[in-house]
Protein backbone atom coordinates (compact mmCIF):
# COMPACT_ATOMS: atom_id res chain seq x y z
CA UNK A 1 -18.74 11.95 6.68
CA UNK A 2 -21.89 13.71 7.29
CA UNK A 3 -21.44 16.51 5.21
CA UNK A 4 -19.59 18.36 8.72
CA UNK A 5 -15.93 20.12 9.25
CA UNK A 6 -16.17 19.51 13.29
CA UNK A 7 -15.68 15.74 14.95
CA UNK A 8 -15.13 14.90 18.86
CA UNK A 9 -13.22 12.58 20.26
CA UNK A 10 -14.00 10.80 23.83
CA UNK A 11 -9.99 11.59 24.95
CA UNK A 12 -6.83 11.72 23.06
CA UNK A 13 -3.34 11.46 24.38
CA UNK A 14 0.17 12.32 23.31
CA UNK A 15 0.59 9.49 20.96
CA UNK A 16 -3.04 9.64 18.92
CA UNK A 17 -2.85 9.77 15.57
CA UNK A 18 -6.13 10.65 13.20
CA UNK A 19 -6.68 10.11 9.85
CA UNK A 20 -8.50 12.24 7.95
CA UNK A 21 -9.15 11.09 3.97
CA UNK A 22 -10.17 13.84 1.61
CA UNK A 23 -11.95 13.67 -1.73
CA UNK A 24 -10.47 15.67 -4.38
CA UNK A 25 -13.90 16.63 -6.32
CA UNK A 26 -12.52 18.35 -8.98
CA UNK A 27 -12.14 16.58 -12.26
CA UNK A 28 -8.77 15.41 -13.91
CA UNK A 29 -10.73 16.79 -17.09
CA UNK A 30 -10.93 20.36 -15.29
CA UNK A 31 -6.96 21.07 -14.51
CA UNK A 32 -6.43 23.79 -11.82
CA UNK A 33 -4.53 26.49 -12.39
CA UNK A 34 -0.71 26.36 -12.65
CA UNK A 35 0.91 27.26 -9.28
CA UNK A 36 -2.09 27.05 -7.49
CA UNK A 37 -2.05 26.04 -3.52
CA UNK A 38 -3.66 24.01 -1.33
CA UNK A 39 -4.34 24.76 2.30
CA UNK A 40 -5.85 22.86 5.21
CA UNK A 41 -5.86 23.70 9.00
CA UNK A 42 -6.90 22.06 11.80
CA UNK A 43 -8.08 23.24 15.56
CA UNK A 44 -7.65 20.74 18.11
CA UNK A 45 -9.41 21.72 21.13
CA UNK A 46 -8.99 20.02 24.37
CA UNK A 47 -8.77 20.09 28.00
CA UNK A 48 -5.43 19.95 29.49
CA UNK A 49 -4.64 17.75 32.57
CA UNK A 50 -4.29 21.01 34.55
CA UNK A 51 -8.16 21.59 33.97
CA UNK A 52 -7.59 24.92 31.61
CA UNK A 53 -8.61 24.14 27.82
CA UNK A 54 -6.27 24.90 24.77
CA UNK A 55 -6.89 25.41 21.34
CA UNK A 56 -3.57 24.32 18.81
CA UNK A 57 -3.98 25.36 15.69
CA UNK A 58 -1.93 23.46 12.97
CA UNK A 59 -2.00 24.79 9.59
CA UNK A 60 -0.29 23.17 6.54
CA UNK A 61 -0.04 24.19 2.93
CA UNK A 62 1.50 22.61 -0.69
CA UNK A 63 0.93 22.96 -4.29
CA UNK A 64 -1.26 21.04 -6.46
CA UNK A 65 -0.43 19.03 -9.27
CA UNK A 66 -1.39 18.23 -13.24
CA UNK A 67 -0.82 15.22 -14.97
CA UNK A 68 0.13 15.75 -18.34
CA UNK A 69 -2.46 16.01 -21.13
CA UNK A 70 -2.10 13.45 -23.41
CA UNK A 71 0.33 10.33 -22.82
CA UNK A 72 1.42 10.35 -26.67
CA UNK A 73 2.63 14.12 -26.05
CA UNK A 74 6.19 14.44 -28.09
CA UNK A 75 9.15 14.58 -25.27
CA UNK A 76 10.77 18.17 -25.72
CA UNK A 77 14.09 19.48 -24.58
CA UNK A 78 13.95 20.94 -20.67
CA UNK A 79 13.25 24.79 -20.88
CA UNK A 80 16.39 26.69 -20.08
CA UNK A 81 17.56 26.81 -16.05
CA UNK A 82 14.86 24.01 -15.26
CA UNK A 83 17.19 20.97 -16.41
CA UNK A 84 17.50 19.69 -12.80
CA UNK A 85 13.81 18.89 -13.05
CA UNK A 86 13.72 16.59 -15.91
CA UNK A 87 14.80 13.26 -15.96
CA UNK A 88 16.91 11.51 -18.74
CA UNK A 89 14.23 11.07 -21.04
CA UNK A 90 12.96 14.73 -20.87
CA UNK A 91 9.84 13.63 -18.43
CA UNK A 92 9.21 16.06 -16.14
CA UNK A 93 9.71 13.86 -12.33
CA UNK A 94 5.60 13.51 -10.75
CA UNK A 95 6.21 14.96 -7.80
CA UNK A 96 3.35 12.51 -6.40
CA UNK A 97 5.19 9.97 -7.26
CA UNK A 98 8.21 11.34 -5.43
CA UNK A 99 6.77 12.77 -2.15
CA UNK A 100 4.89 9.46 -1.54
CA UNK A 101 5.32 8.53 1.95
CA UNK A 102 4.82 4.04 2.08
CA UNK A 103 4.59 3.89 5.25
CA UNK A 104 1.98 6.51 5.91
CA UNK A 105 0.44 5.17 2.73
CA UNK A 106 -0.26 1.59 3.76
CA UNK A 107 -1.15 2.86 7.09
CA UNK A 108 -3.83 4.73 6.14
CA UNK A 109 -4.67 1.61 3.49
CA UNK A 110 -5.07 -0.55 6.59
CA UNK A 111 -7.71 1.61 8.84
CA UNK A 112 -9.70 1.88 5.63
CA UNK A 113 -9.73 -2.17 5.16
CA UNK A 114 -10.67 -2.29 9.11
CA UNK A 115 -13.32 0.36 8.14
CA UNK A 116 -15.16 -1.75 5.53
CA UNK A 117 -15.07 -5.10 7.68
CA UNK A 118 -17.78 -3.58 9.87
CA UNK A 119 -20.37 -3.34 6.65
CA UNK A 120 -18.30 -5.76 4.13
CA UNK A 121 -17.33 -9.61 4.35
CA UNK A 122 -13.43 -10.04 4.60
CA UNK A 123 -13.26 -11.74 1.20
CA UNK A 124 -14.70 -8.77 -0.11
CA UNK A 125 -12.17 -6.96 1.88
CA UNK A 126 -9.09 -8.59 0.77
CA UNK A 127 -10.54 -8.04 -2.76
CA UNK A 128 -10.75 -4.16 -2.30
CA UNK A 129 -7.29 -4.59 -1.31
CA UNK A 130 -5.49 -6.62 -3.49
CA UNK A 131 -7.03 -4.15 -6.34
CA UNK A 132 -5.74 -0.83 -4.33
CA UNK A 133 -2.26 -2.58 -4.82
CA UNK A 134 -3.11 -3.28 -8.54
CA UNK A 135 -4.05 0.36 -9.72
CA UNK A 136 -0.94 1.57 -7.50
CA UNK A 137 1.19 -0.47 -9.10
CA UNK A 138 -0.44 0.29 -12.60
CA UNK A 139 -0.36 3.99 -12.03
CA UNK A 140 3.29 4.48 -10.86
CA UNK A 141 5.64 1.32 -11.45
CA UNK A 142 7.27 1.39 -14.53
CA UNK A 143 7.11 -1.92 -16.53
CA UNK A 144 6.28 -3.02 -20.50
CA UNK A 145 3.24 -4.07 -21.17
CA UNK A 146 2.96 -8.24 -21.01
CA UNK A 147 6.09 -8.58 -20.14
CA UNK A 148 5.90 -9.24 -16.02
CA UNK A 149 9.84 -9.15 -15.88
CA UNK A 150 10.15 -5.67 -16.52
CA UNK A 151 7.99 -4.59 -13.89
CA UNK A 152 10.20 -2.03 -11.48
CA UNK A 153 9.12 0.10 -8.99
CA UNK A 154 10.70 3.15 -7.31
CA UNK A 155 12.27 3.35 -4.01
CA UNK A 156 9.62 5.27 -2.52
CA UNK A 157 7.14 2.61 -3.46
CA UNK A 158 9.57 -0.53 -2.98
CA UNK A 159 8.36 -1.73 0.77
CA UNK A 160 4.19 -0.92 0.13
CA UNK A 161 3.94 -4.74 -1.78
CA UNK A 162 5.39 -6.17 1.40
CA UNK A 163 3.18 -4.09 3.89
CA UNK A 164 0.23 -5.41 1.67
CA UNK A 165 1.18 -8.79 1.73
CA UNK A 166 1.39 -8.82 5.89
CA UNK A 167 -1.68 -6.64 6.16
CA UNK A 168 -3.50 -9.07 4.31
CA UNK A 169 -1.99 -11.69 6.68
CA UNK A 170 -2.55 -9.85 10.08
CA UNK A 171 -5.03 -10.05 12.85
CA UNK A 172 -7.35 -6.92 11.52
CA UNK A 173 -7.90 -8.65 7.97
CA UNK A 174 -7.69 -12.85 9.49
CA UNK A 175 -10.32 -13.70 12.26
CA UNK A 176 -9.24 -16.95 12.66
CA UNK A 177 -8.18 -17.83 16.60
CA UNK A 178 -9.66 -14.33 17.28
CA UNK A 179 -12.58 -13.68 19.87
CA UNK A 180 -14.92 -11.13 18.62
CA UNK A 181 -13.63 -8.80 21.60
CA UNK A 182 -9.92 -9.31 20.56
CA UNK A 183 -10.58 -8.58 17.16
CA UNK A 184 -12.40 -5.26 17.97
CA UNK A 185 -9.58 -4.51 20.23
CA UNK A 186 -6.95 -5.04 17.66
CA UNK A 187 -8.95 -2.78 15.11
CA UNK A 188 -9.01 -0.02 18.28
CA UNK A 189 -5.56 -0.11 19.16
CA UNK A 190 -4.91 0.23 14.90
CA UNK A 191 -7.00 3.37 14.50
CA UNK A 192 -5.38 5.61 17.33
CA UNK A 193 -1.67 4.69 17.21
CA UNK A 194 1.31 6.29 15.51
CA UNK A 195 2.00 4.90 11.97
CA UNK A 196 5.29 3.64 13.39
CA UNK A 197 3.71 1.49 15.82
CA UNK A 198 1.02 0.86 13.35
CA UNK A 199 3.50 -0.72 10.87
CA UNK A 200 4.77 -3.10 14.08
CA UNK A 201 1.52 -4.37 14.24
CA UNK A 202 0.94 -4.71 10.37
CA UNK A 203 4.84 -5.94 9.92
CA UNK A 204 5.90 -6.79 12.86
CA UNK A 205 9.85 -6.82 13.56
CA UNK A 206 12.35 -9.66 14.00
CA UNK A 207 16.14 -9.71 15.27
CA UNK A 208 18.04 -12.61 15.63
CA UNK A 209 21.12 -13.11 17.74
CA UNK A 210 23.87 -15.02 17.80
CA UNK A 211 27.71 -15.68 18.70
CA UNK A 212 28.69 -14.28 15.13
CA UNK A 213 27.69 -10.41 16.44
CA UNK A 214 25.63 -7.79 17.29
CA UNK A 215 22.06 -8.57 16.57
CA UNK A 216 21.08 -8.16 12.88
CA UNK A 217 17.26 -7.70 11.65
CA UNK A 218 15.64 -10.67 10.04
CA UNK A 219 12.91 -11.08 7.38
CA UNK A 220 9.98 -12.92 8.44
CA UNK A 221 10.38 -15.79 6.85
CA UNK A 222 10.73 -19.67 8.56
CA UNK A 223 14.47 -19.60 6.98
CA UNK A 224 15.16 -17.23 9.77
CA UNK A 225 14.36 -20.00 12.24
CA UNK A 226 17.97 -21.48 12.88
CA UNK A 227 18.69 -23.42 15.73
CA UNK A 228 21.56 -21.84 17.24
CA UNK A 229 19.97 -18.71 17.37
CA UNK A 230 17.58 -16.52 19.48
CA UNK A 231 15.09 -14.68 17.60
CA UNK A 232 12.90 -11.71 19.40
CA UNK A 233 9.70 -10.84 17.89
CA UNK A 234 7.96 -7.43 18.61
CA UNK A 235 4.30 -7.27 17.19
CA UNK A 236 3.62 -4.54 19.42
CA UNK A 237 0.75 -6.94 21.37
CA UNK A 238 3.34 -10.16 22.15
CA UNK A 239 6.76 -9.69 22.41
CA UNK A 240 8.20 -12.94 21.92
CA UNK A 241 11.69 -14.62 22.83
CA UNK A 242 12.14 -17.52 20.77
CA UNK A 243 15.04 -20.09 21.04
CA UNK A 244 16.33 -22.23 18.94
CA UNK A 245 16.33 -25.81 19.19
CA UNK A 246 20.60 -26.03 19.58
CA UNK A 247 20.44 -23.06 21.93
CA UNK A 248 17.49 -24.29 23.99
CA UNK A 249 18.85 -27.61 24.71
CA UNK A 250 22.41 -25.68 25.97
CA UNK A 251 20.68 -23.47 28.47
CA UNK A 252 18.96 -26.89 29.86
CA UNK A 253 21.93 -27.77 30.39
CA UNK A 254 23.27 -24.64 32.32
CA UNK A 255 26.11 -24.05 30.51
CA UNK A 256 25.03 -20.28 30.72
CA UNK A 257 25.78 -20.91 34.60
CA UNK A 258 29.95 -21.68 33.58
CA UNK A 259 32.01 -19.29 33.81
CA UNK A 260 33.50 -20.76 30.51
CA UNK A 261 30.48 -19.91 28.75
CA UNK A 262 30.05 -16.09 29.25
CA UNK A 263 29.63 -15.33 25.95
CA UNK A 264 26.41 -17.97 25.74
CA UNK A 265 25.20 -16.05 29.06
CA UNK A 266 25.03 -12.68 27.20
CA UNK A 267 23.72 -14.33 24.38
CA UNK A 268 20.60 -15.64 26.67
CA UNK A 269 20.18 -12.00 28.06
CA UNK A 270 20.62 -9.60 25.25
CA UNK A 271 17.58 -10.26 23.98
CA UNK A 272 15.37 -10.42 27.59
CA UNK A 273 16.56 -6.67 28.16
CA UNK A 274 15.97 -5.54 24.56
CA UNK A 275 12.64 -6.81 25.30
CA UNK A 276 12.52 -5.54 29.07
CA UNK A 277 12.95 -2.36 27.17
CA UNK A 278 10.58 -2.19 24.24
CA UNK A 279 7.52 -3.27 27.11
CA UNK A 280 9.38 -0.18 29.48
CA UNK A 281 8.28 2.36 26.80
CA UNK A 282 4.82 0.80 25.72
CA UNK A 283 1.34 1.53 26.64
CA UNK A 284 -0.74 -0.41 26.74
CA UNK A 285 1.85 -3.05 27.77
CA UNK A 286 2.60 -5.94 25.48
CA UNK A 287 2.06 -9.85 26.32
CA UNK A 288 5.87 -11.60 27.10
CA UNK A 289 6.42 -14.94 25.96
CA UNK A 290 9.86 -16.69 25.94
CA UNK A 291 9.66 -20.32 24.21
CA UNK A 292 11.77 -22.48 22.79
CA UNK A 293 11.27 -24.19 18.92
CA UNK A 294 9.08 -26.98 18.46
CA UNK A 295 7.35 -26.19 21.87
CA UNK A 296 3.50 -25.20 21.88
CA UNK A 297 4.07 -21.44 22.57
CA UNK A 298 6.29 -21.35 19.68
CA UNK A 299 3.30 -20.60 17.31
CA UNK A 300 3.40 -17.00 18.86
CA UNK A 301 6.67 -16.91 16.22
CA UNK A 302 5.51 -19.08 13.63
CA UNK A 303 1.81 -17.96 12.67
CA UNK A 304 3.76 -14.09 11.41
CA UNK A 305 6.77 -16.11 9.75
CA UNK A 306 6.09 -16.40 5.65
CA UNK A 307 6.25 -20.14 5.18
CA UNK A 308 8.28 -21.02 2.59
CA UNK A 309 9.67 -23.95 4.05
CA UNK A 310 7.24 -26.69 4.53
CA UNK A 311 6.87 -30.21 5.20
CA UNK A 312 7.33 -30.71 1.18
CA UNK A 313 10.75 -28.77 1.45
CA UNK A 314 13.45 -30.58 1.15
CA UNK A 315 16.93 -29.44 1.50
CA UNK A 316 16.08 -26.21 2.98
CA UNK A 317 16.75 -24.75 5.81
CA UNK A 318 15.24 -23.00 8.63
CA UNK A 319 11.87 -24.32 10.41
CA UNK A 320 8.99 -26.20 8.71
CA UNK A 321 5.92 -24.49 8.66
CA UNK A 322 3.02 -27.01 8.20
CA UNK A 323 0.64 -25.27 6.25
C-alpha cells in the first residue's frame, strides 16, 4: 500500500512470517505471452544479534499462466510427446489449480479477514468470506450445474472448506468472551507466525488416548468426547488436557497409584508430557489447563468442538453441546 516497494518492521525473529499480496494488473482480456516468467526478489535487511547488519537476498521465479479462450473451445487430441499433460478428456491440467497450496491459501485468507475488521463490521466480514469460499469453489471444483450432489473438489482444495468453516468460528472473526486487548493480541500473534502454527490457531488439533493404542488424531467434533478417554487440545494459546467422565472418576479413585493399573498410569501421563513438550518448544508460551468433563474449565474443549450433538440429540454419542 502506498504506492512504495520498501516496508520496516519494528524486529523480526527466526519464526516471522510476512505476507505480501500482489495485484496482477494486467487484464485476462490482454494474455501475456506464451512462456513468459515472472520474477520477484526480496532484500531483508537487518541487524544481527552480534551488532553487524546483513542483507539476504531471496529471489524466486515461475511462469505465468493463460486460461483458455473460450470455454465452448472443441477438445482436440494432445499434440505429439505432450500426452502426459492432458488429462482423460483432452483438457490441458491448470497448473493453478494444481500448485495450490490450502494451507498457505487459507492462511493468507485469514490475515486479510483480520485486516478488514479494523475498518469493516464482522458481519460484513464473515460475508467477504463466505463469498471468497463461493467463487473458489465456483472457479475450480468440478460439479453440474443445479445439481449440489455432484459437486467434487480436488485434493489440493479438499481441507480449505474446513479451514473456512473454523476460521469463521475462531477468536480473530468471534469477539464474544474476548477483551478488546485479547482480541488485538490474538490478531498480533496471527499476522507474524508460521502458517503451520497459524493453522493451530485457525484449526486447532485434537488427540485422544486410550487403552485401545497409541494416540490417534480426532476431528473436532463433541462425538470425540467419550468418557473413557483423554483428549489433548493444542490451540497454540491453551493447551488443554481433558478427561473423560469414566476416566476422571478412576484417577479419583487412585487406581493410577496400583501397581495393577500401570497401564491406566501411562494412560494419565502420555498426554501431560506430549503437552510438557509442545509448551517446551513454544514462544510465547501457551496457557495449561487439565479438566475433567462436565467441570467448568471444560469449556476450554468444548467452545472449538463442532456441536453436532446437542441437548435435542438423542441416541448419539459423545458430549452434549448446549447450543
Amino acid at each position: 500500500r502506498g504506492g512504495t516497494n520498501a516496508w520496516s518492521l519494528g524486529g523480526i525473529d527466526p519464526n516471522t512470517t510476512i505476507a505480501i499480496y500482489f495485484d496482477i494488473s494486467n487484464p485476462g482480456t490482454s494474455p501475456l505471452p506464451e512462456g513468459k516468467r515472472r520474477f520477484i526478489q526480496f532484500l531483508t535487511k537487518y541487524q544481527h544479534s552480534n551488532g553487524r547488519t546483513r542483507l539476504r537476498a531471496t529471489t524466486l521465479c515461475g511462469p505465468w499462466y493463460n486460461l483458455p479462450q473460450g470455454d465452448n473451445a472443441p477438445k482436440s487430441a494432445p499434440p505429439p510427446g505432450a500426452a502426459g499433460r492432458f488429462n482423460a478428456n483432452m483438457e490441458q491440467p491448470n497448473p493453478v489449480k494444481m500448485s495450490f497450496d490450502q494451507e498457505a491459501a487459507a492462511v493468507l485468507l485469514a490475515r486479510v479477514a483480520v485486516e478488514r475488521t479494523a475498518t469493516e463490521d464482522i458481519a460484513d466480514v464473515l460475508r467477504w468470506v463466505d463469498r471468497s469460499l463461493i467463487r473458489l469453489g465456483a472457479k475450480f471444483a468440478d460439479y453440474v450445474p443445479d445439481d449440489p450432489s455432484s459437486f467434487r473438489l480436488s485434493p489440493e482444495f479438499s481441507l480449505f472448506p474446513q479451514f473456512i468453516f473454523h476460521l469463521r468460528r475462531s477468536q480473530f472473526l468471534q469477539l464474544f468472551n474476548s477483551s478488546p486487548d485479547e482480541a488485538a493480541y490474538y490478531r498480533y500473534i496471527l499476522n507474524k507466525e508460521s502458517t503451520t502454527n497459524s493453522l493451530v490457531m485457525i484449526q486447532p488439533t485434537l488427540l485422544s488416548y486410550s487403552f485401545n493404542g497409541p494416540p490417534q488424531p480426532a476431528l473436532l467434533d463433541s462425538q470425540s468426547v467419550r468418557p473413557d478417554t483423554i483428549l489433548l487440545l493444542d490451540t497454540f494459546f491453551h493447551v488443554v488436557v481433558f478427561h473423560g467422565e469414566t476416566t476422571a472418576a478412576w484417577r479419583e479413585q487412585r487406581y493410577h497409584e496400583q501397581e495393577e493399573h500401570a497401564a491406566f498410569r501411562n494412560l494419565l501421563e502420555a498426554p501431560q508430557a506430549d503437552a510438557q513438550m509442545i509448551m517446551d518448544n513454544r514462544f510465547p508460551v501457551p496457557r495449561y489447563i487439565v479438566c475433567d468433563q462436565h467441570k467448568s474449565e471444560a469449556r476450554f474443549l468444548m467452545a472449538k468442538l463442532n456441536p453436532s450433538v446437542t441437548h435435542n440429540s438423542e441416541g448419539a454419542g459423545g458430549a452434549q453441546v448446549f447450543t
